[in-house]
PDB file of N, CA and C in Angstrom:
ATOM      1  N   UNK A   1      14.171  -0.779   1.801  1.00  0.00           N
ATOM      2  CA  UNK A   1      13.093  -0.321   2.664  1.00  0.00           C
ATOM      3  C   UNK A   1      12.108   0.510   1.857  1.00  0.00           C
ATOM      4  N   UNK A   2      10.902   0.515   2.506  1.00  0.00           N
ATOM      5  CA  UNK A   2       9.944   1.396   1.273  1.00  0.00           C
ATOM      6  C   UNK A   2       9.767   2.359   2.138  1.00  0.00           C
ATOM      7  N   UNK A   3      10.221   3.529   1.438  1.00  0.00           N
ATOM      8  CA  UNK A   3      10.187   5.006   1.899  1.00  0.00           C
ATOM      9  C   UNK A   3       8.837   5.545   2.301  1.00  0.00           C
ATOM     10  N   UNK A   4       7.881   6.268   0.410  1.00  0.00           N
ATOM     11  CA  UNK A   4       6.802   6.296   0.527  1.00  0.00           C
ATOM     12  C   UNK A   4       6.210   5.674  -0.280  1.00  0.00           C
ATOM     13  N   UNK A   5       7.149   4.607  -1.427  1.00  0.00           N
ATOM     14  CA  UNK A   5       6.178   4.075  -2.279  1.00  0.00           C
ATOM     15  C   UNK A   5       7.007   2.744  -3.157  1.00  0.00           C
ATOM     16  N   UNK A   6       6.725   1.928  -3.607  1.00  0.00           N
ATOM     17  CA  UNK A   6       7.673   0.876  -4.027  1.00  0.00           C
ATOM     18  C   UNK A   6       6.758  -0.214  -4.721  1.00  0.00           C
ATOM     19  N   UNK A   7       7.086  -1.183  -5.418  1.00  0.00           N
ATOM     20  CA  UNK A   7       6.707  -2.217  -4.903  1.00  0.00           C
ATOM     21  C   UNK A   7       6.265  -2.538  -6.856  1.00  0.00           C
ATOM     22  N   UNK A   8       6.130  -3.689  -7.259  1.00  0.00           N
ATOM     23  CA  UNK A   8       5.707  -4.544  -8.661  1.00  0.00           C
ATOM     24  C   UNK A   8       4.295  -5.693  -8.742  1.00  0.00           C
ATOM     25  N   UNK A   9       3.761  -5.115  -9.531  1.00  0.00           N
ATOM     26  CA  UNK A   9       3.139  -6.567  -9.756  1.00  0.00           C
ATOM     27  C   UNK A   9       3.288  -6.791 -10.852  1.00  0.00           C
ATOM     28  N   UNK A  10       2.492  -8.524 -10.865  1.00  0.00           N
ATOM     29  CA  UNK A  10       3.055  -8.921 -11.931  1.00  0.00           C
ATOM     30  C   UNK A  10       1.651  -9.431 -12.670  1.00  0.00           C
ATOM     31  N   UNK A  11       1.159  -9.080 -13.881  1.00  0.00           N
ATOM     32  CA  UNK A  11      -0.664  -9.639 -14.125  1.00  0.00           C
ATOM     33  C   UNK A  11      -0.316 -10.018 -15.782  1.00  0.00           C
ATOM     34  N   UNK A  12      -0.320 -10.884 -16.021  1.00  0.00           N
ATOM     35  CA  UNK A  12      -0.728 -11.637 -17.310  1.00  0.00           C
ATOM     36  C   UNK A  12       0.717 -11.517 -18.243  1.00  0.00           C
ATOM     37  N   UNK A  13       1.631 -11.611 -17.120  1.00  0.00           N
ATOM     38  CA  UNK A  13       3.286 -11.531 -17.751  1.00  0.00           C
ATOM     39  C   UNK A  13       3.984  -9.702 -18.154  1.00  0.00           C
ATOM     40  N   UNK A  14       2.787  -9.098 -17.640  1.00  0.00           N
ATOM     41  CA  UNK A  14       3.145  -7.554 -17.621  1.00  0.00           C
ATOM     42  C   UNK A  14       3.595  -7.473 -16.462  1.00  0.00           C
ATOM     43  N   UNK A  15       4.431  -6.477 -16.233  1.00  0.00           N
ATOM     44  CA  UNK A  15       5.063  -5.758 -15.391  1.00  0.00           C
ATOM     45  C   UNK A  15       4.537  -4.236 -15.077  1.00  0.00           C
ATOM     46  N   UNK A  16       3.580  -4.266 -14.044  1.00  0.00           N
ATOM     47  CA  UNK A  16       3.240  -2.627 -13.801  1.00  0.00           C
ATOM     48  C   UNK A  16       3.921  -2.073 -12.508  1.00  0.00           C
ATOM     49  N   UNK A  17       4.116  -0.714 -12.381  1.00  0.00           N
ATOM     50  CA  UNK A  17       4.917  -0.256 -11.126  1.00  0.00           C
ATOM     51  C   UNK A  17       3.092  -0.215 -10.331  1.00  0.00           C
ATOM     52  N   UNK A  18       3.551  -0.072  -9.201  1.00  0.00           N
ATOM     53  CA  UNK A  18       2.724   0.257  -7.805  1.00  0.00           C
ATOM     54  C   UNK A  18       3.063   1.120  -6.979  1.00  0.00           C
ATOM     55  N   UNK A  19       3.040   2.005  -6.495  1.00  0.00           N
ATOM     56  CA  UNK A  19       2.854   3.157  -5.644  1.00  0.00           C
ATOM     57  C   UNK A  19       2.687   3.383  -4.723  1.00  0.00           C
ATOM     58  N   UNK A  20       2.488   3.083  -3.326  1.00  0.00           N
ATOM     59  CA  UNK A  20       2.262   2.856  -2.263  1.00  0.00           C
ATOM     60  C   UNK A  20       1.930   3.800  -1.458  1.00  0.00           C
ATOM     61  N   UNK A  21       0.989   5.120  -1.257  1.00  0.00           N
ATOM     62  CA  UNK A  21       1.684   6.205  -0.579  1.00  0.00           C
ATOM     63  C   UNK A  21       0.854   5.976   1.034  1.00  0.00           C
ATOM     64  N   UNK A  22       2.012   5.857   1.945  1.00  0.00           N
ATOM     65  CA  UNK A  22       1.295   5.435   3.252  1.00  0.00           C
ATOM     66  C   UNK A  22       0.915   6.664   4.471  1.00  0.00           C
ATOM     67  N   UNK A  23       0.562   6.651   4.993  1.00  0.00           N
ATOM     68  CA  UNK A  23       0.145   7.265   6.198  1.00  0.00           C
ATOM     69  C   UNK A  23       0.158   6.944   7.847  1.00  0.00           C
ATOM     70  N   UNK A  24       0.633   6.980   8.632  1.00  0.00           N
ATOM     71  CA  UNK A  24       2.074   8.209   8.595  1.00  0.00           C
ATOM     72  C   UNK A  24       3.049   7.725   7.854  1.00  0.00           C
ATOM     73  N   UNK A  25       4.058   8.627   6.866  1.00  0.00           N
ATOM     74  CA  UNK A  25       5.018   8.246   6.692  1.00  0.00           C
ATOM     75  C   UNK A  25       6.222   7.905   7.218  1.00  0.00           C
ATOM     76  N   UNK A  26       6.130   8.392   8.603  1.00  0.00           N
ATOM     77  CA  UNK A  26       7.066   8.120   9.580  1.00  0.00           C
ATOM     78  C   UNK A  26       7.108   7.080   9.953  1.00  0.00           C
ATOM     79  N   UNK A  27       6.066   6.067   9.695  1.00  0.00           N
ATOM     80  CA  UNK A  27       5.799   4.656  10.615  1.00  0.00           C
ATOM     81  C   UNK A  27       6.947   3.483   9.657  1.00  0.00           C
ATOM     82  N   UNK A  28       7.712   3.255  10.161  1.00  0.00           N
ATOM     83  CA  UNK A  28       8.948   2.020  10.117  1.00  0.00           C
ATOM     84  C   UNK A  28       8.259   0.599   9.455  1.00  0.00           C
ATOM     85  N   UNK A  29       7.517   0.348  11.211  1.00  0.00           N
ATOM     86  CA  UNK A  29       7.079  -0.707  10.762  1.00  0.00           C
ATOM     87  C   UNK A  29       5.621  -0.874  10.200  1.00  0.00           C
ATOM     88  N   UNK A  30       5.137  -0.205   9.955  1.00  0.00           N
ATOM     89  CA  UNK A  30       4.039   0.419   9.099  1.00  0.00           C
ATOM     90  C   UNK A  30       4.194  -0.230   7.457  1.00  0.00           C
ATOM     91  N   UNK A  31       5.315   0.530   6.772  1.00  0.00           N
ATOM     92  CA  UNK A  31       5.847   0.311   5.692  1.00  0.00           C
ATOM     93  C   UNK A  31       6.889  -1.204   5.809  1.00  0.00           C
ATOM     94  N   UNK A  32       7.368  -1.640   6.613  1.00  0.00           N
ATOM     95  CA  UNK A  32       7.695  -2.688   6.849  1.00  0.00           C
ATOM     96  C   UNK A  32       6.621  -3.981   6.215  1.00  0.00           C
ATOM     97  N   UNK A  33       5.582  -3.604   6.914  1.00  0.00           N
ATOM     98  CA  UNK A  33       4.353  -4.592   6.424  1.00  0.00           C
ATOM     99  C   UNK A  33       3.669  -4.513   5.553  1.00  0.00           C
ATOM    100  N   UNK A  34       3.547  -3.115   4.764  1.00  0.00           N
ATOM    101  CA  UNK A  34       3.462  -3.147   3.346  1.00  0.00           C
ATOM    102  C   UNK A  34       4.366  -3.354   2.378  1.00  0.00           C
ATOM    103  N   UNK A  35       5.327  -3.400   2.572  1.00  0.00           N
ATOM    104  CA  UNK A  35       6.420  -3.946   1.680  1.00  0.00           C
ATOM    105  C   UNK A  35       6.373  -5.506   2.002  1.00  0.00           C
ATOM    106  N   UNK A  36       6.302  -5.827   2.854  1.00  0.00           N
ATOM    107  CA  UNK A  36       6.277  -7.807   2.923  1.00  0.00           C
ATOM    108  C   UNK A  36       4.948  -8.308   2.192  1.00  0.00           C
ATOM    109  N   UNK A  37       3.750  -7.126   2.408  1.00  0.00           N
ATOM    110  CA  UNK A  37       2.555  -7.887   1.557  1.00  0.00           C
ATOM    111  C   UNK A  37       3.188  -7.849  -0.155  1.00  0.00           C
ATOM    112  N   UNK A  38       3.972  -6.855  -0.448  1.00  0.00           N
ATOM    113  CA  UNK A  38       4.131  -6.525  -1.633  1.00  0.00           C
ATOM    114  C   UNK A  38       5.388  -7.607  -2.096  1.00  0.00           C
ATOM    115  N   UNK A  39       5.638  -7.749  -1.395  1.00  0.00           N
ATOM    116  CA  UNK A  39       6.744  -9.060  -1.733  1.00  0.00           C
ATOM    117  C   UNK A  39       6.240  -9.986  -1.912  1.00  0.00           C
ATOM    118  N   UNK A  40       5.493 -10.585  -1.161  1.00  0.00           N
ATOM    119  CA  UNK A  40       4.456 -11.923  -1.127  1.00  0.00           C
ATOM    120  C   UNK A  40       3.242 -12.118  -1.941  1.00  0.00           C
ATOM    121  N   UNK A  41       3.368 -10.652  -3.056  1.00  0.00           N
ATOM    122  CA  UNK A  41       2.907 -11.091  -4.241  1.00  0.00           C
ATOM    123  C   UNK A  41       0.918  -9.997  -4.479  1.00  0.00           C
ATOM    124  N   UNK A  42       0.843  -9.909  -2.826  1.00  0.00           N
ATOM    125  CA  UNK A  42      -0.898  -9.036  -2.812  1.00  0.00           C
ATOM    126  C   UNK A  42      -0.516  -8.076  -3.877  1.00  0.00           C
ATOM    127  N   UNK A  43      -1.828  -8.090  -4.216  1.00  0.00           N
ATOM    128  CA  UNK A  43      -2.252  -7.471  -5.557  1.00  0.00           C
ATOM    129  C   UNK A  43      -3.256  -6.522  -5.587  1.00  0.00           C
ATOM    130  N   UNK A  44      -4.181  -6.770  -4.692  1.00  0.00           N
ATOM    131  CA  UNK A  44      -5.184  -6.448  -4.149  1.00  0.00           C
ATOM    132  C   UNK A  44      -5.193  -5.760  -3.197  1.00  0.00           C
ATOM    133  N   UNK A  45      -5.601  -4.281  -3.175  1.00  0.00           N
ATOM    134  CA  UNK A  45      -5.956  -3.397  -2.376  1.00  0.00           C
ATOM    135  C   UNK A  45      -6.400  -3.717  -1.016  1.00  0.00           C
ATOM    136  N   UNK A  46      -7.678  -4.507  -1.523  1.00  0.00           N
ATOM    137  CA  UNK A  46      -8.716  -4.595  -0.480  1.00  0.00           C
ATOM    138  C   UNK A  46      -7.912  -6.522   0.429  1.00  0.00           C
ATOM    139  N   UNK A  47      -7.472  -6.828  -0.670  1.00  0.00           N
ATOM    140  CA  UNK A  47      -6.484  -8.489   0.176  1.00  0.00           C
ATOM    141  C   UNK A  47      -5.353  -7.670   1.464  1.00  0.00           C
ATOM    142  N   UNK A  48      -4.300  -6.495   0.771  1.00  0.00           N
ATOM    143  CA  UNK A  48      -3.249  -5.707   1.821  1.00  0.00           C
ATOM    144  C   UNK A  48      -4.323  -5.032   2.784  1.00  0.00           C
ATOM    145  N   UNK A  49      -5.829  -4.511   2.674  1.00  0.00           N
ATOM    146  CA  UNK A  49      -6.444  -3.886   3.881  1.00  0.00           C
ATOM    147  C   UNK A  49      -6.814  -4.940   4.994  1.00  0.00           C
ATOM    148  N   UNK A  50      -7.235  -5.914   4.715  1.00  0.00           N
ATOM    149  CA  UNK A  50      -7.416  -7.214   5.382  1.00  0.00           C
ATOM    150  C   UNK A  50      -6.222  -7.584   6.388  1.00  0.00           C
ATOM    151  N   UNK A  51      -5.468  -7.552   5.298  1.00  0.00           N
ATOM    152  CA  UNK A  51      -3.760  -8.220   6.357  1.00  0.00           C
ATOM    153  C   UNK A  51      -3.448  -7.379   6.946  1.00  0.00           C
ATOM    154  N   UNK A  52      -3.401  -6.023   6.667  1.00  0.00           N
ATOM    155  CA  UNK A  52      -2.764  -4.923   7.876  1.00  0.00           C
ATOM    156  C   UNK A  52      -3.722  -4.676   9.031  1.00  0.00           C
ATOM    157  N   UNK A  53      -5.373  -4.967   8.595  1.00  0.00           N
ATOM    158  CA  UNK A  53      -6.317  -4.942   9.565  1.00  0.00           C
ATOM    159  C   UNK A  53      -5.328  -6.114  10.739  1.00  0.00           C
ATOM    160  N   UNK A  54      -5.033  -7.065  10.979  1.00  0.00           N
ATOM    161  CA  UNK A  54      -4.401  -8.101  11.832  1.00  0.00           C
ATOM    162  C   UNK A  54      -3.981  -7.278  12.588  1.00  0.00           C
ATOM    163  N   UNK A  55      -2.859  -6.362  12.388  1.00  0.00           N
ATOM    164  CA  UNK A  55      -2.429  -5.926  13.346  1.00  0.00           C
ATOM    165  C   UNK A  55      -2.734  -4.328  13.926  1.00  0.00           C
ATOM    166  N   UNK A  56      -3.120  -3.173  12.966  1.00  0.00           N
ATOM    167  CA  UNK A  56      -3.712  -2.190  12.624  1.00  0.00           C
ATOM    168  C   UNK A  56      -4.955  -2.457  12.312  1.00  0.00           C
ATOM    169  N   UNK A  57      -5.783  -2.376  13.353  1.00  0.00           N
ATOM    170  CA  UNK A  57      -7.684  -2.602  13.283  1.00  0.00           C
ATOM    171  C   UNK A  57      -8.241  -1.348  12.134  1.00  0.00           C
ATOM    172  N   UNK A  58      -7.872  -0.414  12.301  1.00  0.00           N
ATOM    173  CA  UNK A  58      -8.758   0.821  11.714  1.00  0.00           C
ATOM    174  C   UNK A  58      -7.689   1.223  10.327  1.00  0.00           C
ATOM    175  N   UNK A  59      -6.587   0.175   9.611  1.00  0.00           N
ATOM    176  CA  UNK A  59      -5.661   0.285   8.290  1.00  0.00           C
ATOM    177  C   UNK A  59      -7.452   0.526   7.288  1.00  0.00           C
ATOM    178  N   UNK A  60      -6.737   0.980   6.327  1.00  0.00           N
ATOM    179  CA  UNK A  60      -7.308   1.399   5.072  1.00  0.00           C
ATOM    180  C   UNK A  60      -6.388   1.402   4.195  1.00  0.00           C
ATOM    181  N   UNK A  61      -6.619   0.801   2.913  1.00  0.00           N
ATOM    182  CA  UNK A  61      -6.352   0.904   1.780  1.00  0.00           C
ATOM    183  C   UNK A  61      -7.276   0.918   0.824  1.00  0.00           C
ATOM    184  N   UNK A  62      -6.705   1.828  -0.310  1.00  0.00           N
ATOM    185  CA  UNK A  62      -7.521   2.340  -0.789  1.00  0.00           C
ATOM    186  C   UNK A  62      -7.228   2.782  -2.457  1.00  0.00           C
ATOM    187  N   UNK A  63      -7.130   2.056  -3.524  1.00  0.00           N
ATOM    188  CA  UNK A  63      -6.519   2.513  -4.945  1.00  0.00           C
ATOM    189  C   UNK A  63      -7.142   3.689  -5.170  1.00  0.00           C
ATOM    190  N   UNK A  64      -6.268   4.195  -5.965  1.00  0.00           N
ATOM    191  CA  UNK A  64      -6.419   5.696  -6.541  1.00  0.00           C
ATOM    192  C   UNK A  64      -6.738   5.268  -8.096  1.00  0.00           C
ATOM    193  N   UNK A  65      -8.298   5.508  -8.612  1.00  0.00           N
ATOM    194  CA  UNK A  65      -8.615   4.784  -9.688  1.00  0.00           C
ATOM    195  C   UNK A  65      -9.003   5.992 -11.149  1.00  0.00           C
ATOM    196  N   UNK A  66      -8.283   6.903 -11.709  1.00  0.00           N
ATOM    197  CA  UNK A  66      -7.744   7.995 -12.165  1.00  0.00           C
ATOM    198  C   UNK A  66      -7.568   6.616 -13.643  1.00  0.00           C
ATOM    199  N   UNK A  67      -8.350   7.242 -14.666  1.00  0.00           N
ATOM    200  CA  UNK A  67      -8.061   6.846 -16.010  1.00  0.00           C
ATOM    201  C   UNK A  67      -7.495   7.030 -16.771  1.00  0.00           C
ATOM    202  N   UNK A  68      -6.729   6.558 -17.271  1.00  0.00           N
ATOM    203  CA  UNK A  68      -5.521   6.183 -18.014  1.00  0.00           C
ATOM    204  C   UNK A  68      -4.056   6.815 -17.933  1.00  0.00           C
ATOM    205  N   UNK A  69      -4.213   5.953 -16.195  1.00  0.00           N
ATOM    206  CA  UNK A  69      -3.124   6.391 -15.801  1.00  0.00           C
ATOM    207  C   UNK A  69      -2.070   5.234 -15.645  1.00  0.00           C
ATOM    208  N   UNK A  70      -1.113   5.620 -16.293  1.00  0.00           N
ATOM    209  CA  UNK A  70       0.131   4.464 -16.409  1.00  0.00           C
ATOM    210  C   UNK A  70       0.621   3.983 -15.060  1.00  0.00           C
ATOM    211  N   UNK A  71       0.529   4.149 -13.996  1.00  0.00           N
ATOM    212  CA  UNK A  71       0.678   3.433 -12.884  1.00  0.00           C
ATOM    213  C   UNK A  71      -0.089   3.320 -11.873  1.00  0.00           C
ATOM    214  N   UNK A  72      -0.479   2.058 -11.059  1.00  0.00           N
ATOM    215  CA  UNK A  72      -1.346   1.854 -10.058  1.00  0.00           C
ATOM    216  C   UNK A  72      -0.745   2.250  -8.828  1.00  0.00           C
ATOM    217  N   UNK A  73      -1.381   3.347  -7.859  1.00  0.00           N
ATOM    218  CA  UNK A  73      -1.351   3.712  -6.887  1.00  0.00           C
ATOM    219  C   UNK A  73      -2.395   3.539  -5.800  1.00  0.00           C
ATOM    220  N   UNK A  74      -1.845   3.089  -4.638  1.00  0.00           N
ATOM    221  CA  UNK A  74      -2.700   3.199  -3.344  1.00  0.00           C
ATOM    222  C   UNK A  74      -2.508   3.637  -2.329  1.00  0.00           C
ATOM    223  N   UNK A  75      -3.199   3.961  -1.507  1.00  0.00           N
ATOM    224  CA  UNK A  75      -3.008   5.013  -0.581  1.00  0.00           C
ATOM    225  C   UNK A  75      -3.148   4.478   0.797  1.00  0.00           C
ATOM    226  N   UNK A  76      -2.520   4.028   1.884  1.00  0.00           N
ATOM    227  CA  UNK A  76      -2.684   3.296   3.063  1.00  0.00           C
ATOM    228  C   UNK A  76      -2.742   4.489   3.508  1.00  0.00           C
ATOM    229  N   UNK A  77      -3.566   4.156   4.652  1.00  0.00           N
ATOM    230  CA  UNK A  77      -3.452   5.113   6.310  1.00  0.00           C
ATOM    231  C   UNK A  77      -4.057   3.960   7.555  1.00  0.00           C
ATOM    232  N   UNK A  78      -2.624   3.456   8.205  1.00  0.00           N
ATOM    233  CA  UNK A  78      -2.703   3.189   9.064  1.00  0.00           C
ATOM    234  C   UNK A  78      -3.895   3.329  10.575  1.00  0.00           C
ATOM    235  N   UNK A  79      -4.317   4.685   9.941  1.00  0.00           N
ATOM    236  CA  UNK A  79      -5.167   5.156  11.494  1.00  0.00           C
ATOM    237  C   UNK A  79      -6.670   4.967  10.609  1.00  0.00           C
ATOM    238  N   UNK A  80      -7.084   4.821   9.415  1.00  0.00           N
ATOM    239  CA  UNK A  80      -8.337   4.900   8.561  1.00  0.00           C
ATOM    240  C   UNK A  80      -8.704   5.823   8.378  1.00  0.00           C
ATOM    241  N   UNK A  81      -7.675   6.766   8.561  1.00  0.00           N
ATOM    242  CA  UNK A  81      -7.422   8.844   7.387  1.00  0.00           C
ATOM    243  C   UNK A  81      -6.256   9.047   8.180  1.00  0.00           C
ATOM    244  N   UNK A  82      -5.971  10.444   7.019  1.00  0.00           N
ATOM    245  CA  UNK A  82      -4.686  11.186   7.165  1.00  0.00           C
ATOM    246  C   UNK A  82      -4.372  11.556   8.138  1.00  0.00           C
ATOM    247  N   UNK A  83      -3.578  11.278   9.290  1.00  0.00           N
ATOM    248  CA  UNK A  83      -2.897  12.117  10.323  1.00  0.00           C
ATOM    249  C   UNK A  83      -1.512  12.558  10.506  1.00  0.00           C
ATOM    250  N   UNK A  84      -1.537  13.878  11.212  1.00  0.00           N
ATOM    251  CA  UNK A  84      -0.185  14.446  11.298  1.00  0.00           C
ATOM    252  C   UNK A  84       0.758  13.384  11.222  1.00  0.00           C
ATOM    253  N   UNK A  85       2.179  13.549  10.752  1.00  0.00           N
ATOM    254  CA  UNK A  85       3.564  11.991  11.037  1.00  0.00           C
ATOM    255  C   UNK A  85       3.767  12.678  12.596  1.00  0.00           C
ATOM    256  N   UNK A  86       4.262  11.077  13.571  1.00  0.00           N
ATOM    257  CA  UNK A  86       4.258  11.219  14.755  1.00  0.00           C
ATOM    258  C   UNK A  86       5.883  12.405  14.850  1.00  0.00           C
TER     259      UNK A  86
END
């Protein structure tokens, strides 16, 4: 299960970690559906904001783009900013 962060891609036979940090963290199936995009290979920030838009209208994602930083991180919020966990 992805807690607050998980997940691999895979780009030109490299292996980079990914980061996931979601909003609320309390949400189950929230992280449920970011972990299945992340299984199914999205790579793309703005491809996982699209797909969670389906069911979450106002999802945001959003990379954290910090130079020369050894791992790619993004930042979901379910509601389209930070709110209290339910």
């Amino acid at each position: 299960m992805l807690s607050r962060s998980s997940g691999h891609r895979v780009q030109l036979g490299v292996v980079t970690a990914l980061t996931v940090v979601r909003n609320p963290a309390n949400d189950d199936e929230f992280a449920k559906a970011i972990e299945e995009l992340l299984a199914e290979g999205v790579t793309r920030a703005s491809d996982a904001q699209g797909r969670l838009r389906e069911r979450w209208p106002r999802a945001v994602v959003r990379p954290r783009e910090l130079s020369a930083e050894p791992t790619r991180v993004w930042y979901a919020y379910r509601e389209g900013r930070w709110i209290p966990a339910d």
